[in-house]
Protein backbone atom coordinates (compact mmCIF):
# COMPACT_ATOMS: atom_id res chain seq x y z
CA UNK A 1 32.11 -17.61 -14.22
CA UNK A 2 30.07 -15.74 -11.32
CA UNK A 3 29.47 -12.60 -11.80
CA UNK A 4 28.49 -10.11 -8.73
CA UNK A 5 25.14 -9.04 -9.34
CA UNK A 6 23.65 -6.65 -6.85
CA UNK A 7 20.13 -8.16 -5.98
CA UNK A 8 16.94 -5.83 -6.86
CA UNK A 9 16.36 -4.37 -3.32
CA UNK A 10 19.88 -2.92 -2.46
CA UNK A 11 19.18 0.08 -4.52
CA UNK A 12 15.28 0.21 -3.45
CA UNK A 13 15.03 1.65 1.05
CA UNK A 14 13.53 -0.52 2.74
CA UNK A 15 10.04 1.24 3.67
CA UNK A 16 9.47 1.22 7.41
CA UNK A 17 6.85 2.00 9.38
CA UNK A 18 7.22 5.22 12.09
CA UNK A 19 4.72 6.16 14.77
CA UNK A 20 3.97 10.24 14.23
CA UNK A 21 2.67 12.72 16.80
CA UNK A 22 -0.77 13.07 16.53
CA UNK A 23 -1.80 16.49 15.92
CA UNK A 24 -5.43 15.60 16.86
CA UNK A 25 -3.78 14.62 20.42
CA UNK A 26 -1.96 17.79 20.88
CA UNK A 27 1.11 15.65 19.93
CA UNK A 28 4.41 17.46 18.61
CA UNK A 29 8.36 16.88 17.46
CA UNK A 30 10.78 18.18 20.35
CA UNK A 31 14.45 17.60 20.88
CA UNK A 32 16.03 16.54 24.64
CA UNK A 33 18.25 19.42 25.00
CA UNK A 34 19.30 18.88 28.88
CA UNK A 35 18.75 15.88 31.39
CA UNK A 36 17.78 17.31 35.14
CA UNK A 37 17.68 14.29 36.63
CA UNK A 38 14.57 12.87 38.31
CA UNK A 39 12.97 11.87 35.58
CA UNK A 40 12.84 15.43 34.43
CA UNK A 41 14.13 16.68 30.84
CA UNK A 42 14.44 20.21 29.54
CA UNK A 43 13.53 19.93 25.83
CA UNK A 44 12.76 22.02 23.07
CA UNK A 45 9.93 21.66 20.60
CA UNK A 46 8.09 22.15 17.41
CA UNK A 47 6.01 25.35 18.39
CA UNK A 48 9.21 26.96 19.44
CA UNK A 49 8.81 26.61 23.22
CA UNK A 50 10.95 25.43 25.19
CA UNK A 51 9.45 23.15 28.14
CA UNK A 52 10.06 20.78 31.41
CA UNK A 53 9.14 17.17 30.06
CA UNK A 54 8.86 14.12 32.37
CA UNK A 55 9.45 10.65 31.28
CA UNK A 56 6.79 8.20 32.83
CA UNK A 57 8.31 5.00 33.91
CA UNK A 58 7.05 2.27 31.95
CA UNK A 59 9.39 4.42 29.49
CA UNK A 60 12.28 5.16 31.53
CA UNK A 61 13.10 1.69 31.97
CA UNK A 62 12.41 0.29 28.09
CA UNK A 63 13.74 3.36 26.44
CA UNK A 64 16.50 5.64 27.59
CA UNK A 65 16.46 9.40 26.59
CA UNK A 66 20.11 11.19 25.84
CA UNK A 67 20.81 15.07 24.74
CA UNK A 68 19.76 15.59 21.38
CA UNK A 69 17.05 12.55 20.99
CA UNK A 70 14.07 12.98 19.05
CA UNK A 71 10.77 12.86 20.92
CA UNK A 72 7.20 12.81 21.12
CA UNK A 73 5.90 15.09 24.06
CA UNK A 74 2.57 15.72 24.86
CA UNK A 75 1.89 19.55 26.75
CA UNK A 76 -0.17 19.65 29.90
CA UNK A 77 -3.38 20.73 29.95
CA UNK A 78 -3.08 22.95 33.32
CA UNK A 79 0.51 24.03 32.50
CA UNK A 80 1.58 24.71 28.93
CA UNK A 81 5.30 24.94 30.02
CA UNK A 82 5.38 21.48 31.29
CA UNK A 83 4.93 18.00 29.10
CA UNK A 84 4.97 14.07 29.15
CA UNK A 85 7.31 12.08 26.74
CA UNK A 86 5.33 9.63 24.83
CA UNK A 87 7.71 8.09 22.64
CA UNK A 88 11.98 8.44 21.50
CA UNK A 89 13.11 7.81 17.97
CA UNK A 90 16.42 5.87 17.37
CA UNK A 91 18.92 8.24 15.62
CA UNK A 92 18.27 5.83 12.58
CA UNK A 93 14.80 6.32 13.01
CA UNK A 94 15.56 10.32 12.60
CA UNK A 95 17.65 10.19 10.39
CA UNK A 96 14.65 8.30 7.86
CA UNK A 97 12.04 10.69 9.11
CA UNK A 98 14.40 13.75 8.05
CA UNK A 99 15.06 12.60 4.55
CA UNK A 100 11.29 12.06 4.27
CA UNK A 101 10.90 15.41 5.16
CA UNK A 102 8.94 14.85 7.97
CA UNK A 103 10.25 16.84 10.82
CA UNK A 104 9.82 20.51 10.96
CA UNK A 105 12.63 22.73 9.78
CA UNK A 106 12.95 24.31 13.31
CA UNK A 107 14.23 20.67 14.47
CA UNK A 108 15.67 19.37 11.44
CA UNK A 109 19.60 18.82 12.59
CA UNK A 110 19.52 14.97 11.84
């Protein structure tokens, strides 16, 4: 006499919550193409430049960055070729921003 009802929110994604780079920051989208080791990351990103990001430490040790992540960087000031990684996206966390159409088409691969 049970019948299998799917409940009301399987159908429905769950909405959640993603930090964004913040253009007014100087914030972009870049993908970790190649670890260097030291701390040291060649990535490429949004604008189309490719640059020589370091991960701070209070990040290296919560969060650990792999070929083809998705990540925040922020560009130096003094040298545009060089950046700091603020923050790495799950590949669930990609995956969501992609279908929302979030990412720019330059490093949309998720």
């Amino acid at each position: 006499m049970y019948q299998n009802q799917a409940s009301p929110h399987s159908e429905e994604e769950e909405y959640i919550r993603l930090r964004l780079p913040r253009r007014n920051q100087k914030e972009i989208f870049a993908i970790a193409e190649r670890l260097m080791g030291g701390s040291r990351i060649h990535v490429i990103c949004s604008d189309g430049k490719a640059r020589m990001a370091r991960i701070p430490g209070k990040m290296k040790r919560s969060a650990r960055v792999r070929t083809g992540d998705l990540l925040i960087i922020k560009p130096w000031d003094i040298q545009d070729e060089k950046a700091d990684v603020l923050y790495r996206y799950t590949k669930t966390q990609s995956k969501i921003l992609s279908r929302r159409r979030l990412l720019p088409e330059e490093l949309d691969v998720f």
